[in-house]
N, C-alpha and C. Protein backbone atom coordinates (compact mmCIF):
# COMPACT_ATOMS: atom_id res chain seq x y z
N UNK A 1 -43.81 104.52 -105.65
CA UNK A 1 -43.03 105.64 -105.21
C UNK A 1 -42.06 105.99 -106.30
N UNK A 2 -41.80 107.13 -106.63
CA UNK A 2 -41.01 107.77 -107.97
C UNK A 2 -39.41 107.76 -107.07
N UNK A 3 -38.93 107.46 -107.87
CA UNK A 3 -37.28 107.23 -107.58
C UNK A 3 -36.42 107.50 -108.53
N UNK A 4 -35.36 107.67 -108.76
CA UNK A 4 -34.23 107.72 -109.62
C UNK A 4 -33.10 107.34 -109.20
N UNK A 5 -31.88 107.36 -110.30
CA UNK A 5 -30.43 107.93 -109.70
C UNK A 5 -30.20 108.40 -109.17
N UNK A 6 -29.19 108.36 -108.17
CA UNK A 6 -29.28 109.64 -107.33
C UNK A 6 -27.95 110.36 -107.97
N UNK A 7 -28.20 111.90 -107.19
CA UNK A 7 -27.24 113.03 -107.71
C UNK A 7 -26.81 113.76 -106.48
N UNK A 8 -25.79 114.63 -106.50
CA UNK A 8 -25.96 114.84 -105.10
C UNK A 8 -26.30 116.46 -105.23
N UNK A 9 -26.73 116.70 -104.22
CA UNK A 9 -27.84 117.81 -103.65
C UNK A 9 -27.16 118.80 -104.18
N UNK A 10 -27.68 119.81 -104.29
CA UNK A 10 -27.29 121.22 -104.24
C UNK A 10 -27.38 122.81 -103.57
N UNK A 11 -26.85 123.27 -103.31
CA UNK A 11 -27.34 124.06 -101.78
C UNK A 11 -28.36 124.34 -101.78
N UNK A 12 -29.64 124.83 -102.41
CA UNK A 12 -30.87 124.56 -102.69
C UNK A 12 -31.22 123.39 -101.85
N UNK A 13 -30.49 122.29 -102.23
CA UNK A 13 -31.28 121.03 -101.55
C UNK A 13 -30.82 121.10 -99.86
N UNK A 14 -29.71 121.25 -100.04
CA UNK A 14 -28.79 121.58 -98.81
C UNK A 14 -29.76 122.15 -97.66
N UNK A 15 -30.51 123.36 -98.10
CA UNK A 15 -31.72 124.60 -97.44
C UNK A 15 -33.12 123.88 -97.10
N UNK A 16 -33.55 122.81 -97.69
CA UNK A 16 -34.72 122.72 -97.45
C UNK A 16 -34.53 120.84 -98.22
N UNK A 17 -36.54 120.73 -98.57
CA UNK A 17 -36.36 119.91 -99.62
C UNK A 17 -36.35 119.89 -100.95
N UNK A 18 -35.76 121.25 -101.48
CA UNK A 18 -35.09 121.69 -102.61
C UNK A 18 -36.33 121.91 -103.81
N UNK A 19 -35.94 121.99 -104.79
CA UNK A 19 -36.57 122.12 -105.75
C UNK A 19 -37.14 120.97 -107.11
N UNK A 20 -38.29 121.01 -107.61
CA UNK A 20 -38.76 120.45 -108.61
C UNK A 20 -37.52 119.92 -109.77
N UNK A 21 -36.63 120.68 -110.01
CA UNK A 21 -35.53 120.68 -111.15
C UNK A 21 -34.31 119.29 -110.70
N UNK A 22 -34.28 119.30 -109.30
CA UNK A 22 -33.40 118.35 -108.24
C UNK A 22 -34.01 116.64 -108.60
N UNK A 23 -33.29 115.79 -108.79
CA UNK A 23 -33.63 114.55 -108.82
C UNK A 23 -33.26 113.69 -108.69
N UNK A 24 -33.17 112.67 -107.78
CA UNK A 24 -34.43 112.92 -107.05
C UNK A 24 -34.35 113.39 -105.72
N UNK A 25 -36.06 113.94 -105.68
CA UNK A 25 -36.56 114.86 -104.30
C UNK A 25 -35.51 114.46 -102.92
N UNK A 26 -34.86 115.46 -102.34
CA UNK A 26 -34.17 114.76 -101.51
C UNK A 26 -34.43 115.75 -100.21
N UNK A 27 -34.18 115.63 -99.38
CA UNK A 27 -34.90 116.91 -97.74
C UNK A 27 -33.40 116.51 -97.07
N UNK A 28 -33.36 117.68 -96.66
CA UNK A 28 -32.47 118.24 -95.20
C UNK A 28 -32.91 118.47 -94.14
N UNK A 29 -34.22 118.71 -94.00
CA UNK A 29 -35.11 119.30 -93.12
C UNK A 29 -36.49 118.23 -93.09
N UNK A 30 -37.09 118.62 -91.74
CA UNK A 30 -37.99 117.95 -92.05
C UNK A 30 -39.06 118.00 -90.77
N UNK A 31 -40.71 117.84 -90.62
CA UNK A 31 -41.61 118.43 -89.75
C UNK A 31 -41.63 117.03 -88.75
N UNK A 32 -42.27 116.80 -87.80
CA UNK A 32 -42.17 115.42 -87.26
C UNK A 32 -43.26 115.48 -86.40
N UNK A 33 -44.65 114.60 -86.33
CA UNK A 33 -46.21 114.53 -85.60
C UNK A 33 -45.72 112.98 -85.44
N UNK A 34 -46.18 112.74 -84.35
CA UNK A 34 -46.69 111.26 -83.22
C UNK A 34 -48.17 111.36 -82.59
N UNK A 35 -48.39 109.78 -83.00
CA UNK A 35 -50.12 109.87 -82.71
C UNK A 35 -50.15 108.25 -82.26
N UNK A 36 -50.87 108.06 -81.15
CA UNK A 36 -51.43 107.09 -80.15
C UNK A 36 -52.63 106.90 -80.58
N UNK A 37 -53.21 105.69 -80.58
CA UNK A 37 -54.44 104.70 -80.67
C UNK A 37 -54.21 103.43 -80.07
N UNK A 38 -55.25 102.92 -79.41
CA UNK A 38 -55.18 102.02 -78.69
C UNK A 38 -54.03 101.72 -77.56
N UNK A 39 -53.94 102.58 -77.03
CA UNK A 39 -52.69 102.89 -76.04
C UNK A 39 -52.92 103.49 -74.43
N UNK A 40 -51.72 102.89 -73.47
CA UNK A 40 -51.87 103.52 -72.03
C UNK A 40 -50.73 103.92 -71.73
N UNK A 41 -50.86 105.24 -70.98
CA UNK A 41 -49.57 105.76 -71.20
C UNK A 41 -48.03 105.65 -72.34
N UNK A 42 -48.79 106.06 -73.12
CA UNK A 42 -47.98 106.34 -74.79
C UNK A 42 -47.17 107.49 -74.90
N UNK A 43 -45.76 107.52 -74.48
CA UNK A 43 -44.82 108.66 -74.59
C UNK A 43 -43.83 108.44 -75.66
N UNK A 44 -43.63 109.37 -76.11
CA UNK A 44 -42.67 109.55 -77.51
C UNK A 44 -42.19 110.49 -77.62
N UNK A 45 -40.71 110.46 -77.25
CA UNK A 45 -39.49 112.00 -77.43
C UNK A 45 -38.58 111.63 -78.68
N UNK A 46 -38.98 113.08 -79.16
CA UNK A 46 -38.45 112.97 -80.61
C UNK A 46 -37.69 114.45 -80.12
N UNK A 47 -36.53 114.53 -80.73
CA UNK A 47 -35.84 115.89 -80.72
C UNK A 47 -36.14 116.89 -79.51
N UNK A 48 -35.81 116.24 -78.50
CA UNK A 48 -36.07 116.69 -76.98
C UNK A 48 -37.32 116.81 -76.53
N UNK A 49 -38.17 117.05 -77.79
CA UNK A 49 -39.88 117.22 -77.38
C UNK A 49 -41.06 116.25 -77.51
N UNK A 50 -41.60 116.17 -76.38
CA UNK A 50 -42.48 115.19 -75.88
C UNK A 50 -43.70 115.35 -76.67
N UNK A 51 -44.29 114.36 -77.31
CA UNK A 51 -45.61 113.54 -78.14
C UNK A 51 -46.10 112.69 -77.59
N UNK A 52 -47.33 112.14 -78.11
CA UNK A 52 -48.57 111.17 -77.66
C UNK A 52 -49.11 111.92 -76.14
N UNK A 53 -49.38 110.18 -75.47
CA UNK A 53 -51.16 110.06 -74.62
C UNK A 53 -50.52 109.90 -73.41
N UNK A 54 -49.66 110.58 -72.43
CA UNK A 54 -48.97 109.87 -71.50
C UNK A 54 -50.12 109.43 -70.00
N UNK A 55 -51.31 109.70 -70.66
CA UNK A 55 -51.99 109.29 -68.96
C UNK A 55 -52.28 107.49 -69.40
N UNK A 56 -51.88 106.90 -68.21
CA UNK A 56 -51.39 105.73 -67.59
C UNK A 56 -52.70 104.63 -67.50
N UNK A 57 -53.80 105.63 -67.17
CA UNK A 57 -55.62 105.31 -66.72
C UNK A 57 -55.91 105.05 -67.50
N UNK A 58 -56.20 106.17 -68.66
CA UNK A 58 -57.07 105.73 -69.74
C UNK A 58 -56.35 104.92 -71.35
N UNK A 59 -56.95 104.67 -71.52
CA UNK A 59 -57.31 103.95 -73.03
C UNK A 59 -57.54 104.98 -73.89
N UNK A 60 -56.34 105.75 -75.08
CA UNK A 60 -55.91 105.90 -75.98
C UNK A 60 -57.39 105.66 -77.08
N UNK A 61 -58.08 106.74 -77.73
CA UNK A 61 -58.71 106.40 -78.77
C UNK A 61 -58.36 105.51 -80.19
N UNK A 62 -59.69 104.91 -80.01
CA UNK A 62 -58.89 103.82 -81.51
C UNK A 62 -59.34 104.72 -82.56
N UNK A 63 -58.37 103.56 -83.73
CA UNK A 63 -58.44 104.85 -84.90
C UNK A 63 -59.55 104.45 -85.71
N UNK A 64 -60.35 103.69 -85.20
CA UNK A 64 -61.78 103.28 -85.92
C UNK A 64 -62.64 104.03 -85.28
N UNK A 65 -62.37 104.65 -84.32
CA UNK A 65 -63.62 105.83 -83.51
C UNK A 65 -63.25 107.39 -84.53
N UNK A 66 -61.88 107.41 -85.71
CA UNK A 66 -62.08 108.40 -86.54
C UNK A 66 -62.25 108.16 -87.50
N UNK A 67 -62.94 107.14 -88.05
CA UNK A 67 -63.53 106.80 -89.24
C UNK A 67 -62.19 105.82 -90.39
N UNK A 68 -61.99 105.47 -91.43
CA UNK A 68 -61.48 105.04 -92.40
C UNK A 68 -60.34 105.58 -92.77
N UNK A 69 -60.99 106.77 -92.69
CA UNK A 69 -59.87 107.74 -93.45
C UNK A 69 -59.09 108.77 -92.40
N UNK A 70 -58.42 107.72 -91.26
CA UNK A 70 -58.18 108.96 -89.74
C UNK A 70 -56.66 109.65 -90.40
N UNK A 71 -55.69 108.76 -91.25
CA UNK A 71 -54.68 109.13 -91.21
C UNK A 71 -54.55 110.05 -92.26
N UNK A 72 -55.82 110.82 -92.72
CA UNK A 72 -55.17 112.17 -93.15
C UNK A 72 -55.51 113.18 -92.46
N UNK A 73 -56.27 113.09 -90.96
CA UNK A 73 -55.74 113.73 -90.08
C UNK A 73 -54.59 114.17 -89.21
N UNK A 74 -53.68 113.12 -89.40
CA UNK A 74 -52.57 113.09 -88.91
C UNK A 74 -51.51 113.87 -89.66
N UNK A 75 -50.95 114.79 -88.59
CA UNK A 75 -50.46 115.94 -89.46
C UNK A 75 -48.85 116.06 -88.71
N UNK A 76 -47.54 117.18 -88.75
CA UNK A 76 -46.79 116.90 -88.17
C UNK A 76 -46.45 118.55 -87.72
N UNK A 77 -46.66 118.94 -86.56
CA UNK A 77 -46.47 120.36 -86.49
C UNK A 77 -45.20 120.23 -85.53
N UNK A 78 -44.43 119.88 -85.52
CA UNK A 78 -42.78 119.94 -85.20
C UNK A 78 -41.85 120.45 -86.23
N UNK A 79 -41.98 121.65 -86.26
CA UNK A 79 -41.57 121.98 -88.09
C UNK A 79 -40.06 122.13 -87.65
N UNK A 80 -39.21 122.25 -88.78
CA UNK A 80 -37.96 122.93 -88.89
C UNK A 80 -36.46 122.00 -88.16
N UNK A 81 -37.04 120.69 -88.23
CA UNK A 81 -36.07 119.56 -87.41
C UNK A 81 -35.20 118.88 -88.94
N UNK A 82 -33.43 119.80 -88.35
CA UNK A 82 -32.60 119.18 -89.29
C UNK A 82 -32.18 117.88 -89.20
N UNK A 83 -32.05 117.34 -90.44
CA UNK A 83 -31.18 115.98 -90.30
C UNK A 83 -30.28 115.57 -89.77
N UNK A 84 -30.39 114.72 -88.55
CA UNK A 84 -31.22 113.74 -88.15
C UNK A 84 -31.49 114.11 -86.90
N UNK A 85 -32.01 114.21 -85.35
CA UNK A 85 -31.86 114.46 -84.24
C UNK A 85 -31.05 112.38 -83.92
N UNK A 86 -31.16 112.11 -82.54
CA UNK A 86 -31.15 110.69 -81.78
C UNK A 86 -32.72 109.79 -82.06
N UNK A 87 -32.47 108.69 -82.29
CA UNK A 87 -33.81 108.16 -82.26
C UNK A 87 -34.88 108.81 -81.48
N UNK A 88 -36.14 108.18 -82.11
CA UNK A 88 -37.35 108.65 -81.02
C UNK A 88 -37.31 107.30 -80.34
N UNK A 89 -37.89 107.82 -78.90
CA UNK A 89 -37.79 106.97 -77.42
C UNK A 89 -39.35 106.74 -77.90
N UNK A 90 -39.11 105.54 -77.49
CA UNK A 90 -41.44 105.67 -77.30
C UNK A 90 -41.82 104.31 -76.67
N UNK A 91 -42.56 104.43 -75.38
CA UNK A 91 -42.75 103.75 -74.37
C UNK A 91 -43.88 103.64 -74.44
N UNK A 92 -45.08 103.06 -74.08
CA UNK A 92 -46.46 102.66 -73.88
C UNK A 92 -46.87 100.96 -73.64
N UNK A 93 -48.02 101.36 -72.78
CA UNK A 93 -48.30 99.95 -72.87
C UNK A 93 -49.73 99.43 -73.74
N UNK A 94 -49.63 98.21 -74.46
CA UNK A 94 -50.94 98.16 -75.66
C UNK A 94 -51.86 97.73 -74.63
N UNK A 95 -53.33 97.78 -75.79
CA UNK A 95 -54.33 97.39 -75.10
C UNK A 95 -54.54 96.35 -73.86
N UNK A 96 -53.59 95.70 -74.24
CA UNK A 96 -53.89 94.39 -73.12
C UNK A 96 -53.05 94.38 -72.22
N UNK A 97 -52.65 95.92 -71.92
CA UNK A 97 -51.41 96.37 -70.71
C UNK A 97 -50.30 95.66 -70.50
N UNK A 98 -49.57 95.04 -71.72
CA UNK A 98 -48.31 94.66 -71.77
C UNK A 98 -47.39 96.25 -72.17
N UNK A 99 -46.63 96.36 -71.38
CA UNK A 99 -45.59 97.19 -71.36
C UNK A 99 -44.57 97.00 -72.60
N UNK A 100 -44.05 98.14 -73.48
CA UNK A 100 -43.32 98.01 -74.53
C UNK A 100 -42.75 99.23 -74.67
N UNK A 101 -41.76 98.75 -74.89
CA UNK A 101 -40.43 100.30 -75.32
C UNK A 101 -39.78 100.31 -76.97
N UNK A 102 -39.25 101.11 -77.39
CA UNK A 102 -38.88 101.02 -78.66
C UNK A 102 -37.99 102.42 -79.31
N UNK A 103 -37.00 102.01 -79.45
CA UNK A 103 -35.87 103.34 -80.57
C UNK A 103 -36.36 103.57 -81.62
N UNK A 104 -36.54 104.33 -82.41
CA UNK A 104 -37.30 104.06 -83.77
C UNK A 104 -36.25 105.51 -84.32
N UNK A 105 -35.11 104.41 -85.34
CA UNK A 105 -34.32 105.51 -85.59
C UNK A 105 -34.81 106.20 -86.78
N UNK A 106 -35.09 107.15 -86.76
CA UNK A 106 -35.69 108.23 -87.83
C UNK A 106 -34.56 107.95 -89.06
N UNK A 107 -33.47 109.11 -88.86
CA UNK A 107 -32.21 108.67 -89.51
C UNK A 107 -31.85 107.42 -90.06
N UNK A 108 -31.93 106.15 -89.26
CA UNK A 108 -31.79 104.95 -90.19
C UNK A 108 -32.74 104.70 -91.32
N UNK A 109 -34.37 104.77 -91.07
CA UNK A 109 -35.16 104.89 -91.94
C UNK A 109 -34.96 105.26 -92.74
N UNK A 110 -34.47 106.68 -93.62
CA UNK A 110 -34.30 108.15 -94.12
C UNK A 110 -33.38 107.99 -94.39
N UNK A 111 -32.31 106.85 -93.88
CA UNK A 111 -30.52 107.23 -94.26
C UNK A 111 -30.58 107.95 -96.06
N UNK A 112 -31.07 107.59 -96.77
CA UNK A 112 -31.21 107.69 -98.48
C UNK A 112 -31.82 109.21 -98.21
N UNK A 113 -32.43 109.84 -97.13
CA UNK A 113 -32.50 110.91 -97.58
C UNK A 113 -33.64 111.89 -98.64
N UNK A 114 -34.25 110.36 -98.92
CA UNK A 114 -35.38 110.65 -100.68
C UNK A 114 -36.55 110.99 -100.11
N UNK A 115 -37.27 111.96 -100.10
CA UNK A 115 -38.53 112.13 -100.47
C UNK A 115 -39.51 111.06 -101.09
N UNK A 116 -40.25 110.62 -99.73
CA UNK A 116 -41.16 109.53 -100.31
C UNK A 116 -42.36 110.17 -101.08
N UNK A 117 -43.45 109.57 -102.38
CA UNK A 117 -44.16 110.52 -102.60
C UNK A 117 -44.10 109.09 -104.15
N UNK A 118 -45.64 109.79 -104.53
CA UNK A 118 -45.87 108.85 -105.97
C UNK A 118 -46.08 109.71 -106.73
N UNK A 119 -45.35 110.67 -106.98
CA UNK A 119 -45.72 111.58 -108.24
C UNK A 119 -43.97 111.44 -109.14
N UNK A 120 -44.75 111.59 -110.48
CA UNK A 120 -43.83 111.40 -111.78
C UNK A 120 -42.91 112.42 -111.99
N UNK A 121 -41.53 112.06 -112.56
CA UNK A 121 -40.98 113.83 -112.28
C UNK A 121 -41.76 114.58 -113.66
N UNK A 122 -42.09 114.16 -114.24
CA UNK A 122 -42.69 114.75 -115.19
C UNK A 122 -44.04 115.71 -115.01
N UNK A 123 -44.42 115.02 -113.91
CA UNK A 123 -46.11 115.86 -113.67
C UNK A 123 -46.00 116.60 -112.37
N UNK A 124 -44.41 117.00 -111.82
CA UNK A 124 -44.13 118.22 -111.17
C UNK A 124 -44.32 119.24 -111.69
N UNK A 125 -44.50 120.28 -111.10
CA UNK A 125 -44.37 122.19 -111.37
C UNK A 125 -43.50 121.68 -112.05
N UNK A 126 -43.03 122.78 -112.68
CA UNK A 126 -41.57 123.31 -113.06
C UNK A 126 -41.31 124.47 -111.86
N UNK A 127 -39.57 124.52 -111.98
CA UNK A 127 -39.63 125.89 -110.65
C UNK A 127 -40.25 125.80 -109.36
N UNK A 128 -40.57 124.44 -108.98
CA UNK A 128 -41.34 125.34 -107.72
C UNK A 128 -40.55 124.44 -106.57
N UNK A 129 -40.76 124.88 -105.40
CA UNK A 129 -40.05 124.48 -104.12
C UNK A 129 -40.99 123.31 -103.18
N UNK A 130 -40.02 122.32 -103.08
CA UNK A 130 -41.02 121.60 -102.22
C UNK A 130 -40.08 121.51 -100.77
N UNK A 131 -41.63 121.59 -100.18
CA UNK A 131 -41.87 122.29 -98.73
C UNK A 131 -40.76 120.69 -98.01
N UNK A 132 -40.15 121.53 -96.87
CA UNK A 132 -39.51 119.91 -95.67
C UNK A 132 -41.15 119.09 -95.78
N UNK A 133 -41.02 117.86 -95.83
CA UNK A 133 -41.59 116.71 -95.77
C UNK A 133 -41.97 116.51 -94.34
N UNK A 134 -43.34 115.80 -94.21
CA UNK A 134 -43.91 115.55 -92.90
C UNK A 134 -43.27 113.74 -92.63
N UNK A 135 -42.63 113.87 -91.21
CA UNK A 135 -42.12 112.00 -90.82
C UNK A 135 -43.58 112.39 -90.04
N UNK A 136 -44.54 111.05 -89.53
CA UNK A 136 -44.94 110.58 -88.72
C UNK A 136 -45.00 109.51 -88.38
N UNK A 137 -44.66 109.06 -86.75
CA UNK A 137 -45.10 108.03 -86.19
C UNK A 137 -46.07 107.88 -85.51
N UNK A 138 -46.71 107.10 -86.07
CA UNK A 138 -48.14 105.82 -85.03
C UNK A 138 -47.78 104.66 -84.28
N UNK A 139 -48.40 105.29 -83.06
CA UNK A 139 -48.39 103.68 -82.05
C UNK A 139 -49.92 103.77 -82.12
N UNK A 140 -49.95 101.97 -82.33
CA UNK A 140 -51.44 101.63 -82.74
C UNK A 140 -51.50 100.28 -81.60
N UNK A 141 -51.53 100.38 -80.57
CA UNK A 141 -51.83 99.32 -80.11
C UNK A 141 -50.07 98.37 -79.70
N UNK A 142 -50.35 97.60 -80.47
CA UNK A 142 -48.76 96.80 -80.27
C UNK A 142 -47.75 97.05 -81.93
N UNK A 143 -48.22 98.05 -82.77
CA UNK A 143 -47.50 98.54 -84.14
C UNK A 143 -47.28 99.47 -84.01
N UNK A 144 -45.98 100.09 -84.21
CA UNK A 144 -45.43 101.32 -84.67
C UNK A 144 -45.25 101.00 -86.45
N UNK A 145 -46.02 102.61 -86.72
CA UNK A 145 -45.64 102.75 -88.20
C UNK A 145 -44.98 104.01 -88.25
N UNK A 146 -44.57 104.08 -89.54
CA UNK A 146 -44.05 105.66 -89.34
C UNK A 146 -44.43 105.85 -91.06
N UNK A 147 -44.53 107.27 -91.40
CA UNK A 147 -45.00 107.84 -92.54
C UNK A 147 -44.38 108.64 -93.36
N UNK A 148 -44.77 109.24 -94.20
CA UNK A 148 -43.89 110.10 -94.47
C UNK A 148 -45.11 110.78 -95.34
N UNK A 149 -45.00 112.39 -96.08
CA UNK A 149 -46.04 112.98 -96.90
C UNK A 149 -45.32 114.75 -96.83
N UNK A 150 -45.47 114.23 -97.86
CA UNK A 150 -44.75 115.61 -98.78
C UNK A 150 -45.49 116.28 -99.93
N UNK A 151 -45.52 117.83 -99.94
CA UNK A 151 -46.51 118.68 -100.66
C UNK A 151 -45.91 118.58 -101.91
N UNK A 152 -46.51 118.11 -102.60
CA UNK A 152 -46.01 118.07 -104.34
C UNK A 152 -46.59 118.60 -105.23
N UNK A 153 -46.33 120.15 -105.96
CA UNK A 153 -47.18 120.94 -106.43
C UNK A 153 -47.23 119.90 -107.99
N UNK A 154 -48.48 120.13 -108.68
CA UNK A 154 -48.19 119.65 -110.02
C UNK A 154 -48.73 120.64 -111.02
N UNK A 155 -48.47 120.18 -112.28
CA UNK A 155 -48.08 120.84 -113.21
C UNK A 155 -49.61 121.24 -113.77
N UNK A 156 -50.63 120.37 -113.87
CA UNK A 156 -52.17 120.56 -114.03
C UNK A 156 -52.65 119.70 -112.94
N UNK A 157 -53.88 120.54 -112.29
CA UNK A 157 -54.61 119.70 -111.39
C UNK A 157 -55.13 118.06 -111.90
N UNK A 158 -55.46 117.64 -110.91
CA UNK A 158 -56.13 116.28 -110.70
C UNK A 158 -56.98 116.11 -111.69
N UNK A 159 -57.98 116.67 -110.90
CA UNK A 159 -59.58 116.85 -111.69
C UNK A 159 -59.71 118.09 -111.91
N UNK A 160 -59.92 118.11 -113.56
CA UNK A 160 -59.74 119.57 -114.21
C UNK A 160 -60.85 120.20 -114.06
N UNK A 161 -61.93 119.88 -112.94
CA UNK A 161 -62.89 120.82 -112.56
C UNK A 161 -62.56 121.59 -111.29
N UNK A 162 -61.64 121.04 -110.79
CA UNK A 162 -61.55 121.35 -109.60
C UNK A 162 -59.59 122.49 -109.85
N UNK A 163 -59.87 123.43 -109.36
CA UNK A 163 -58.31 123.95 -109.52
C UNK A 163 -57.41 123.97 -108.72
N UNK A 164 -58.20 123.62 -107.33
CA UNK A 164 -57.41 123.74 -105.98
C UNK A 164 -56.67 121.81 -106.29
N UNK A 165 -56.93 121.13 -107.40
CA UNK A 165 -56.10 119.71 -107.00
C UNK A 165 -55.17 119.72 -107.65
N UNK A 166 -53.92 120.84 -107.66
CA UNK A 166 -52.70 120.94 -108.27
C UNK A 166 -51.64 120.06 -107.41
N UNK A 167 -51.84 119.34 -106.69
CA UNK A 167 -50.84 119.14 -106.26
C UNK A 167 -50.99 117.09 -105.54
N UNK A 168 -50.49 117.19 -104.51
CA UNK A 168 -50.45 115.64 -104.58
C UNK A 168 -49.91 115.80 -102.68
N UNK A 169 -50.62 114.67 -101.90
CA UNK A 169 -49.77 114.95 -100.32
C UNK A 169 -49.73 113.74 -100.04
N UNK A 170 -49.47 112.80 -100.56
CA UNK A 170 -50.09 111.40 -100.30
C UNK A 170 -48.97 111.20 -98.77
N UNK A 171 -49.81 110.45 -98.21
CA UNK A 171 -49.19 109.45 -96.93
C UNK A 171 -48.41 108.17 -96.95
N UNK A 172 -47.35 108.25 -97.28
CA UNK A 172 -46.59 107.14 -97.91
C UNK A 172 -46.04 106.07 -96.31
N UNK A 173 -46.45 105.00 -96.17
CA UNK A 173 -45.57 104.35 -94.98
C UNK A 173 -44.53 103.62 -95.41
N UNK A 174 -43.48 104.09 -94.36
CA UNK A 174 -42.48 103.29 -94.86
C UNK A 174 -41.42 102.64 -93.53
N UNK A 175 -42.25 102.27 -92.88
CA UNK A 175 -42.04 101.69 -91.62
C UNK A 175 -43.05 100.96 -90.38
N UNK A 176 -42.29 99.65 -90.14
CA UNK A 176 -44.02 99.24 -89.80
C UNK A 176 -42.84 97.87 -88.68
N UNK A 177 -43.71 98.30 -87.27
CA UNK A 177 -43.16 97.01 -86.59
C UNK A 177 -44.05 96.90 -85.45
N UNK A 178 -44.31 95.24 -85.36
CA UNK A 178 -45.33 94.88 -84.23
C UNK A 178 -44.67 94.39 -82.74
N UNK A 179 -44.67 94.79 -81.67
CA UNK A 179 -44.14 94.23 -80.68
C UNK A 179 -44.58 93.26 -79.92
């Protein structure tokens, strides 16, 4: 994960998650998706609004019924949530119907504020704006993880055959607890 000194923000950064020139990447803002696997009745309130699997009956798809690669499906369409709301609440019971509750303070995670992400400041755009950052949390059974993935334009694509790989979204975790 690319890191630095820190500096402090500038209203630019203040507005969003600021700009390429800012260092390091720091967000004010930010999108927030919750996703259930292996779960019964899986509820999760984040910023007054309700996420996951809340029926009680069934069994929560595992994330091996979406193949290897499920968590770049996992996306966060709660856009426009300033720093910080109250923890997320998130209740469910795991596969083997033990009952479990859990705070999962966003804000404590995040206290630093940094943009998680493995790109170099060097092989950023120049000039360009990076978008509020996606948080997600997974309940997987008896683990909560939480994520983070942020659009990072770059300066030349990936693979120089390809032009659409200018940029970088990687899924960074940076939170992980088993109950």
């Amino acid at each position: 994960m690319s890191t630095s000194a820190a500096s402090s923000p500038s209203a630019a950064a203040q507005a969003g998650a600021g700009t390429s020139a800012e260092w390091p990447l720091r967000f004010e803002r930010h999108r927030f998706g919750a996703y259930c696997f292996d779960t019964y009745g899986c509820r999760i309130v984040y910023h007054g609004f309700p996420h996951g699997k809340p029926d009680d009956t069934k069994l929560s798809a595992s994330t091996a019924s979406f193949g290897a690669d499920y968590r770049s499906l996992m996306k966060a369409g709660h856009i426009d949530i300033v720093n910080f709301p109250p923890p997320a609440e998130v209740s469910w019971r795991s596969k083997d119907q033990s009952e479990h509750s859990a705070r999962i303070d966003i804000a404590e995670i995040f206290k630093d504020r940094l943009v998680r992400h493995e790109v170099a400041r060097e092989d950023i755009a120049p000039g360009v704006s990076i978008n509020d950052p996606e948080i997600i949390l997974e309940v997987d059974d008896r683990t909560i993880n939480v994520y983070m993935r942020s659009f990072i334009p770059l300066k030349a694509p990936r693979d120089p055959g390809n032009p659409n790989s200018d940029y970088r979204a990687d899924l960074i975790q940076v939170f992980s607890q088993t109950y």
